[in-house]
C-alpha atoms as a PDB file:
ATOM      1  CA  UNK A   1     123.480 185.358  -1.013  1.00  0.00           C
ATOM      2  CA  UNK A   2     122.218 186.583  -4.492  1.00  0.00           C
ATOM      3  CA  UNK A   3     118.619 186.095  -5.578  1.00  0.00           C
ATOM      4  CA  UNK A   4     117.825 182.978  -7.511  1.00  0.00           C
ATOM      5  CA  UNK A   5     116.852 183.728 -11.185  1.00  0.00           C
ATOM      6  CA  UNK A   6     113.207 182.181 -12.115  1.00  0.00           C
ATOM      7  CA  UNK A   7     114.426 181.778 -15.405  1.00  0.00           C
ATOM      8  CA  UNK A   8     117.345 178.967 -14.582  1.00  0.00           C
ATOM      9  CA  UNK A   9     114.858 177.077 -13.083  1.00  0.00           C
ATOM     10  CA  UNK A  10     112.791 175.721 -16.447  1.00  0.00           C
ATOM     11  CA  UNK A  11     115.165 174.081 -17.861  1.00  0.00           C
ATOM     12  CA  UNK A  12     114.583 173.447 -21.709  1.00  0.00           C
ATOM     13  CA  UNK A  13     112.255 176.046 -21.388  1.00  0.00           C
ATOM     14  CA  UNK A  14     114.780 178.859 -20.688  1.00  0.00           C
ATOM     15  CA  UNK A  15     115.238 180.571 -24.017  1.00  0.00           C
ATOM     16  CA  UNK A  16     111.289 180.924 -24.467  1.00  0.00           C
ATOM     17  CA  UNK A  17     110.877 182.061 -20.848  1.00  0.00           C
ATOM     18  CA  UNK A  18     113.322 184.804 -21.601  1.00  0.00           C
ATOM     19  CA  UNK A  19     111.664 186.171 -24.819  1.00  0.00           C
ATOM     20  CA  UNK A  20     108.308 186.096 -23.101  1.00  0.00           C
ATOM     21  CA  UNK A  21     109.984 187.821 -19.748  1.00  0.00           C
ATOM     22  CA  UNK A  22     111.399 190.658 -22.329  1.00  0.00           C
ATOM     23  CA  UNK A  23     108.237 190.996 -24.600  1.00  0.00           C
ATOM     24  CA  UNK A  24     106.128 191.348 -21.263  1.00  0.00           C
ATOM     25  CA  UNK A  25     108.632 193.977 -19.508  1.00  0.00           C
ATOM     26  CA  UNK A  26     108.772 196.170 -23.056  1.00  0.00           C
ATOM     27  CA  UNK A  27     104.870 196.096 -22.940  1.00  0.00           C
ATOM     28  CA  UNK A  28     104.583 196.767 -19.247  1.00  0.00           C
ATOM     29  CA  UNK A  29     107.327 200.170 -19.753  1.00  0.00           C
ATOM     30  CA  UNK A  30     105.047 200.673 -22.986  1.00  0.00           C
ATOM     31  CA  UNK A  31     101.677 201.230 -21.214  1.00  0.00           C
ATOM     32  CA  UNK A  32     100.000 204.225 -20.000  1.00  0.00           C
ATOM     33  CA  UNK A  33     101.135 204.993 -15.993  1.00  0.00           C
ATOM     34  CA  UNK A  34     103.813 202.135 -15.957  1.00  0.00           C
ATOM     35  CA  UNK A  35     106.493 203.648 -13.377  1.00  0.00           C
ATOM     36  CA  UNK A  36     109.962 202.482 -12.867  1.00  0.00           C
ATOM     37  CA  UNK A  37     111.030 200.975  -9.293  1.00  0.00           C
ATOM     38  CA  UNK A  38     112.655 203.663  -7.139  1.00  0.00           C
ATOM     39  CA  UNK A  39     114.511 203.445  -4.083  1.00  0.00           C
ATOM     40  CA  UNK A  40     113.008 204.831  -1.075  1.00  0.00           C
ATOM     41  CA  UNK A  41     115.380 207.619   0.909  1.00  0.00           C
ATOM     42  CA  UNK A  42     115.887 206.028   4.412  1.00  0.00           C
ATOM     43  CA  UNK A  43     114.458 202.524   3.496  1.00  0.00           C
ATOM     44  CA  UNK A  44     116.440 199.526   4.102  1.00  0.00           C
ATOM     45  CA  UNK A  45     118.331 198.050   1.458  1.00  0.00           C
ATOM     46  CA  UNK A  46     116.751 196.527  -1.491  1.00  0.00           C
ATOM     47  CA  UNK A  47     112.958 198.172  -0.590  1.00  0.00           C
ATOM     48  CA  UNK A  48     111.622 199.885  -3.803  1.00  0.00           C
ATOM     49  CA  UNK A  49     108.445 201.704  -4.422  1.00  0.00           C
ATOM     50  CA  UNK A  50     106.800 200.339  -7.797  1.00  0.00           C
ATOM     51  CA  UNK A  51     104.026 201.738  -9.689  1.00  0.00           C
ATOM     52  CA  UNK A  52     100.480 201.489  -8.953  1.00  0.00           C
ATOM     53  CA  UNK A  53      99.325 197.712  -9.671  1.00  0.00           C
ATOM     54  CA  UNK A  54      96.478 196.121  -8.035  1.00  0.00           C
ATOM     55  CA  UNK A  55      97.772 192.935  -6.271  1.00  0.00           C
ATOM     56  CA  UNK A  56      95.307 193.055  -3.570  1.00  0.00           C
ATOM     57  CA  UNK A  57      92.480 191.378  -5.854  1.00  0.00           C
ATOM     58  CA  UNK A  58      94.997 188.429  -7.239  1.00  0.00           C
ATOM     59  CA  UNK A  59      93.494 184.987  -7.102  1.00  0.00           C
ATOM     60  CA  UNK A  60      95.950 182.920  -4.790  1.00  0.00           C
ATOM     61  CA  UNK A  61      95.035 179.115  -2.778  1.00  0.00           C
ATOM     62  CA  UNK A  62      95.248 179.254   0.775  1.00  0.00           C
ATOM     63  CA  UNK A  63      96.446 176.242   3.023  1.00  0.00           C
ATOM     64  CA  UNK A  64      93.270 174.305   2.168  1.00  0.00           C
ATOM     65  CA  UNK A  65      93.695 174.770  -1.848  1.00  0.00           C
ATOM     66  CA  UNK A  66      91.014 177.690  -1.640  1.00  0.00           C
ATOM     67  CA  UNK A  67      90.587 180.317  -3.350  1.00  0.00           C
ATOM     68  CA  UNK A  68      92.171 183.678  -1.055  1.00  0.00           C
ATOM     69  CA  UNK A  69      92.711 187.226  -2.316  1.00  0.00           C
ATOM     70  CA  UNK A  70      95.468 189.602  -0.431  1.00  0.00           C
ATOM     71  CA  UNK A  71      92.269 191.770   0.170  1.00  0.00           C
ATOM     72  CA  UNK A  72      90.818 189.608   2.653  1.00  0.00           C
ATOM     73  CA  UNK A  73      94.065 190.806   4.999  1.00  0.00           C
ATOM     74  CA  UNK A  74      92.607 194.436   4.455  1.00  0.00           C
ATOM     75  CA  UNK A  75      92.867 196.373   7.620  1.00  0.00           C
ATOM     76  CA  UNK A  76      96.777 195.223   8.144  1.00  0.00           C
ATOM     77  CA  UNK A  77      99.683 195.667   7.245  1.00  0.00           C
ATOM     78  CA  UNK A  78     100.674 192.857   4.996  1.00  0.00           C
ATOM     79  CA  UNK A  79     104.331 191.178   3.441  1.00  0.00           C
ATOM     80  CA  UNK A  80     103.748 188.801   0.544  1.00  0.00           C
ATOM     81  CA  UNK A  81     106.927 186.826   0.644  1.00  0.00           C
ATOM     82  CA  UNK A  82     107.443 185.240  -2.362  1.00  0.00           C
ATOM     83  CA  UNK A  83     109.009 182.320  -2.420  1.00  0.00           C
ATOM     84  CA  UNK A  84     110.172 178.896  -3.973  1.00  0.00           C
ATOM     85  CA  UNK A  85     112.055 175.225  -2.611  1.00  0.00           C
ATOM     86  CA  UNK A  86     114.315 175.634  -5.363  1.00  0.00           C
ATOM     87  CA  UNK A  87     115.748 178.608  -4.266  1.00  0.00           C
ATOM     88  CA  UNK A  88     118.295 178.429  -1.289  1.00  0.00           C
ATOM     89  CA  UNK A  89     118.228 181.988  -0.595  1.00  0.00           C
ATOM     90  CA  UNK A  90     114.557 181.915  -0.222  1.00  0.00           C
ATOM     91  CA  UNK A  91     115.232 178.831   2.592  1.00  0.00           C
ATOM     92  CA  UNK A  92     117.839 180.774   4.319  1.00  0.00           C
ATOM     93  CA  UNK A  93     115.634 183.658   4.902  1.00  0.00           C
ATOM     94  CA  UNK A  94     112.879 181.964   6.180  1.00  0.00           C
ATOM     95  CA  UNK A  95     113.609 181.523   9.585  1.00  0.00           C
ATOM     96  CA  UNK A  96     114.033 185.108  10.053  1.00  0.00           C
ATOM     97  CA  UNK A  97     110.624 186.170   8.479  1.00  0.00           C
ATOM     98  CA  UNK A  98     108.904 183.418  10.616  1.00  0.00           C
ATOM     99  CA  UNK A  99     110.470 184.909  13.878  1.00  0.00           C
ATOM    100  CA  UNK A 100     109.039 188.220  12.837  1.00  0.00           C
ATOM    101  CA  UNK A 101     105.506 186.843  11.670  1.00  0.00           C
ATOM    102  CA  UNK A 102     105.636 185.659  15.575  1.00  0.00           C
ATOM    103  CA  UNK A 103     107.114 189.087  17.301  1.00  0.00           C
ATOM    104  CA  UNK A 104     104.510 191.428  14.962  1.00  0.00           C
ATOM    105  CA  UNK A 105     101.107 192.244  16.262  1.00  0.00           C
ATOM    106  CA  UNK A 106      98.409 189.889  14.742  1.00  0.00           C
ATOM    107  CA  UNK A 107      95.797 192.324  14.380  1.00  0.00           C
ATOM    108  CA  UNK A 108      98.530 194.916  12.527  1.00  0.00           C
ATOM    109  CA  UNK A 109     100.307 192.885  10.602  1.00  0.00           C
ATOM    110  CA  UNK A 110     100.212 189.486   8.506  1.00  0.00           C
ATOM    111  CA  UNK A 111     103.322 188.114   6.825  1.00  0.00           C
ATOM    112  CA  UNK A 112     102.239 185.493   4.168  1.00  0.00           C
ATOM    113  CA  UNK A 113     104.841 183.074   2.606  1.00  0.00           C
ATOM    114  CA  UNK A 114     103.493 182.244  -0.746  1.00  0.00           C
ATOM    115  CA  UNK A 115     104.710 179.315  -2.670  1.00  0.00           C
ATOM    116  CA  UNK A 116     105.518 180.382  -6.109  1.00  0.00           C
ATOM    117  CA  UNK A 117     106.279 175.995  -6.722  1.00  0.00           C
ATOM    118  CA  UNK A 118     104.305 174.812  -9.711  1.00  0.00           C
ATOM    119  CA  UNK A 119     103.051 172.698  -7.383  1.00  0.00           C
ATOM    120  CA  UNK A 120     101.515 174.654  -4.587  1.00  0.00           C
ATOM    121  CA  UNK A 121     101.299 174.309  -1.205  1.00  0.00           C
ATOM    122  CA  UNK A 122     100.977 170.393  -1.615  1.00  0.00           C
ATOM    123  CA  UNK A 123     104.852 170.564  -2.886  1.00  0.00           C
ATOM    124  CA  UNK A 124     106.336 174.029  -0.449  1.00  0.00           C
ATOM    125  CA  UNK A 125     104.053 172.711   2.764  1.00  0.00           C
ATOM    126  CA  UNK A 126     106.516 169.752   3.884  1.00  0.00           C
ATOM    127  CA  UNK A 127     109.526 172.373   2.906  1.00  0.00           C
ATOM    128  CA  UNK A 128     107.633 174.988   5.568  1.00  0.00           C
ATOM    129  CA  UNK A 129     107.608 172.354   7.818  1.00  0.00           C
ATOM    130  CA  UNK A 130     110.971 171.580   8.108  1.00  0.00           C
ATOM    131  CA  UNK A 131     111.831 174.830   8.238  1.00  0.00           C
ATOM    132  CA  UNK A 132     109.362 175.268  11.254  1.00  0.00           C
ATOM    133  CA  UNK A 133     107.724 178.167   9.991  1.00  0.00           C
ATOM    134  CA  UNK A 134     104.806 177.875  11.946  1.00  0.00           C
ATOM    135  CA  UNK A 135     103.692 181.599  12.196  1.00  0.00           C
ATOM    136  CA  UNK A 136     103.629 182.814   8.671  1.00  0.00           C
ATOM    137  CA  UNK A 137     100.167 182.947   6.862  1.00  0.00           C
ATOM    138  CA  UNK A 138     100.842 179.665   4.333  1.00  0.00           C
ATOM    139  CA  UNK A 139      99.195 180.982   0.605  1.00  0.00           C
ATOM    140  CA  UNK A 140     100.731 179.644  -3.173  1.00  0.00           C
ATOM    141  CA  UNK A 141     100.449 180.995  -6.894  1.00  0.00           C
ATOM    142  CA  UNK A 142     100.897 177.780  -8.485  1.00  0.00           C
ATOM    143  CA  UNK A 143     100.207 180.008 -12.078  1.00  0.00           C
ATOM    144  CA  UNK A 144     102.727 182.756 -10.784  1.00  0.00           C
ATOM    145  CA  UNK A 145     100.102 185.639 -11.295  1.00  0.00           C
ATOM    146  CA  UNK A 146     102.131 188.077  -8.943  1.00  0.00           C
ATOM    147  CA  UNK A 147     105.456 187.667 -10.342  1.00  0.00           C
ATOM    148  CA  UNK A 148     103.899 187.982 -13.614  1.00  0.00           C
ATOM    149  CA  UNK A 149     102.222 191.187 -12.605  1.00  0.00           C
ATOM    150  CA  UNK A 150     105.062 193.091 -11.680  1.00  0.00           C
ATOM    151  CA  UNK A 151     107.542 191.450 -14.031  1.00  0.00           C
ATOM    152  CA  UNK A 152     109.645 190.083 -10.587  1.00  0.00           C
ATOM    153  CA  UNK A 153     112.440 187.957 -12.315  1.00  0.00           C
ATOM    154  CA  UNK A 154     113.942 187.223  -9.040  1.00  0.00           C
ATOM    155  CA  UNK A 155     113.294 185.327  -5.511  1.00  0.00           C
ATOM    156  CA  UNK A 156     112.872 185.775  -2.939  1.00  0.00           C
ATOM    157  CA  UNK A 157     110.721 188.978  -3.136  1.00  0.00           C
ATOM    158  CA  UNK A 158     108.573 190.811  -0.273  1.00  0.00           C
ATOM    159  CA  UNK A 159     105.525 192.609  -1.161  1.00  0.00           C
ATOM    160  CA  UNK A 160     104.466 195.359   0.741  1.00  0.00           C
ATOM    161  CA  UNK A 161     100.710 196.571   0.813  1.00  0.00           C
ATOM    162  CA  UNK A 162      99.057 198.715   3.005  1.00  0.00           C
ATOM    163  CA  UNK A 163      96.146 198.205   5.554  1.00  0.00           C
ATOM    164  CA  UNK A 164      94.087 199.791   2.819  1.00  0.00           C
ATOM    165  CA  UNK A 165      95.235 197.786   0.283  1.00  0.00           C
ATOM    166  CA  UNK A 166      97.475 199.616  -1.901  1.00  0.00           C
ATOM    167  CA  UNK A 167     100.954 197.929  -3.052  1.00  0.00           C
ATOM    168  CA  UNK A 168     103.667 200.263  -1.134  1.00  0.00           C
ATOM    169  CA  UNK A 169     106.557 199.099  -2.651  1.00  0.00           C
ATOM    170  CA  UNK A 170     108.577 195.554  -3.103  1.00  0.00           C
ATOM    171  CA  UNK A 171     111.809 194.098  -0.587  1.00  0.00           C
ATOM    172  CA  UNK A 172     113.855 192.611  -3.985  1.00  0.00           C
ATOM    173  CA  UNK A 173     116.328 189.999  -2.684  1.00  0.00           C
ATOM    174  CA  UNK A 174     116.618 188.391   0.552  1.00  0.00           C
ATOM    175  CA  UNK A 175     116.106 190.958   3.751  1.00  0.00           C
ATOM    176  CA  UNK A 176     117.843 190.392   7.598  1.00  0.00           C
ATOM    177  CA  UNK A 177     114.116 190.338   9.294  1.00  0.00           C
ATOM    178  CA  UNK A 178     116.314 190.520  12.337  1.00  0.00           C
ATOM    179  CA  UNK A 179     117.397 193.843  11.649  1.00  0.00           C
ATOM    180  CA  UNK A 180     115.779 196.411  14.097  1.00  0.00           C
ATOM    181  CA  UNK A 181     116.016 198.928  11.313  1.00  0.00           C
ATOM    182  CA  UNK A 182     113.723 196.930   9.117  1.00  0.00           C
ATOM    183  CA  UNK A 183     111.424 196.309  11.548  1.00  0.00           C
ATOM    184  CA  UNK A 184     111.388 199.878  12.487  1.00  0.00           C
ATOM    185  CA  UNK A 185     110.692 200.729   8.814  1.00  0.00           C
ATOM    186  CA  UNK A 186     107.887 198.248   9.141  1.00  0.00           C
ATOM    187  CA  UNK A 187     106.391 199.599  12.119  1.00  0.00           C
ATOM    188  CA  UNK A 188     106.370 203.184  11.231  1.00  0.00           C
ATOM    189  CA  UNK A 189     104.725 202.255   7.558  1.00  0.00           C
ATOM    190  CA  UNK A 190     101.390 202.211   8.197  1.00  0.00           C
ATOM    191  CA  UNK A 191     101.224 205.517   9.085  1.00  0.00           C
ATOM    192  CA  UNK A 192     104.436 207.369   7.075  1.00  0.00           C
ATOM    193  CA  UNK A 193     103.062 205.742   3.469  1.00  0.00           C
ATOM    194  CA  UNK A 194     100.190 207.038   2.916  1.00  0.00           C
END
């Protein structure tokens, strides 16, 4: 199933998203230390390391609407699985990234689902719900501030970061969380990243 484009989502807003999208990638390859995505050698498909960014400190709303940084996970192992209602791919993964929120070690690991919807967690809760995803870690970006950050055009899209914080690299596309490779890759991380 290939990724669902942000972009075809805006409707009559389309043509302006895309000239924003391009003037925002030229000045991200433009500025000091901005590094390309590279695959990693023995990574599952679609994992990429990305250059330094700091998404541990980005404002995001927890279940309650509050405000909740990825920092406050520090100490774990954490997958920022970004995601939208309008994207089918993003539903058809879900199940799978919910059964390994449940088989990882709590105090490890956290896998957060976070709504990119416009309309939070008040629109993506019900769609949660009837997907039963009951053990991911429910967070939105109403204002998009992570895709933004690291110019992701595409969901569904897994971030990463280490127990101390740092942004290891992004999952682009839609992952088999099923796969015991992957979740060997995920297990030996915390250790074989730094």
């Amino acid at each position: 199933m290939s990724p669902c484009n942000k972009e075809r989502t805006r409707g009559g807003r389309r043509h302006a998203c895309r000239v924003v999208v391009a003037a925002l990638l030229a000045l991200a390859a433009a500025s000091p230390g901005a590094r390309a995505a590279t695959p990693v050698d023995g990574a599952p498909k679609g994992f990429e390391r990305i250059g330094a960014k700091d998404v541990a400190h980005v404002a995001l709303r927890d279940q309650a609407g509050g405000a909740v940084e990825p920092a406050t996970l520090h100490g774990r192992l954490v997958l920022l699985n970004l995601w939208a209602t309008w994207c089918p791919p993003c539903m058809a993964e879900m199940p799978a990234l919910d059964r390994l929120a449940a088989d990882l070690p709590a105090g490890s690991f956290a896998v957060v689902a976070v709504a990119e919807d416009d309309g939070g967690l008040e629109q993506a809760g019900p769609t949660l719900d009837k997907l039963q995803a009951e053990h991911v870690i429910r967070w939105a970006d109403p204002h998009q501030r992570l895709t933004r950050k690291l110019a992701i055009r595409e969901l569904p899209a897994t971030l990463i970061l280490l127990p101390d914080g740092r942004l290891a690299g992004v999952f682009r596309g839609t992952v088999d969380w099923d796969d015991p490779a992957v979740r060997r890759f995920l297990m030996d991380l915390p250790s074989g990243a730094r």
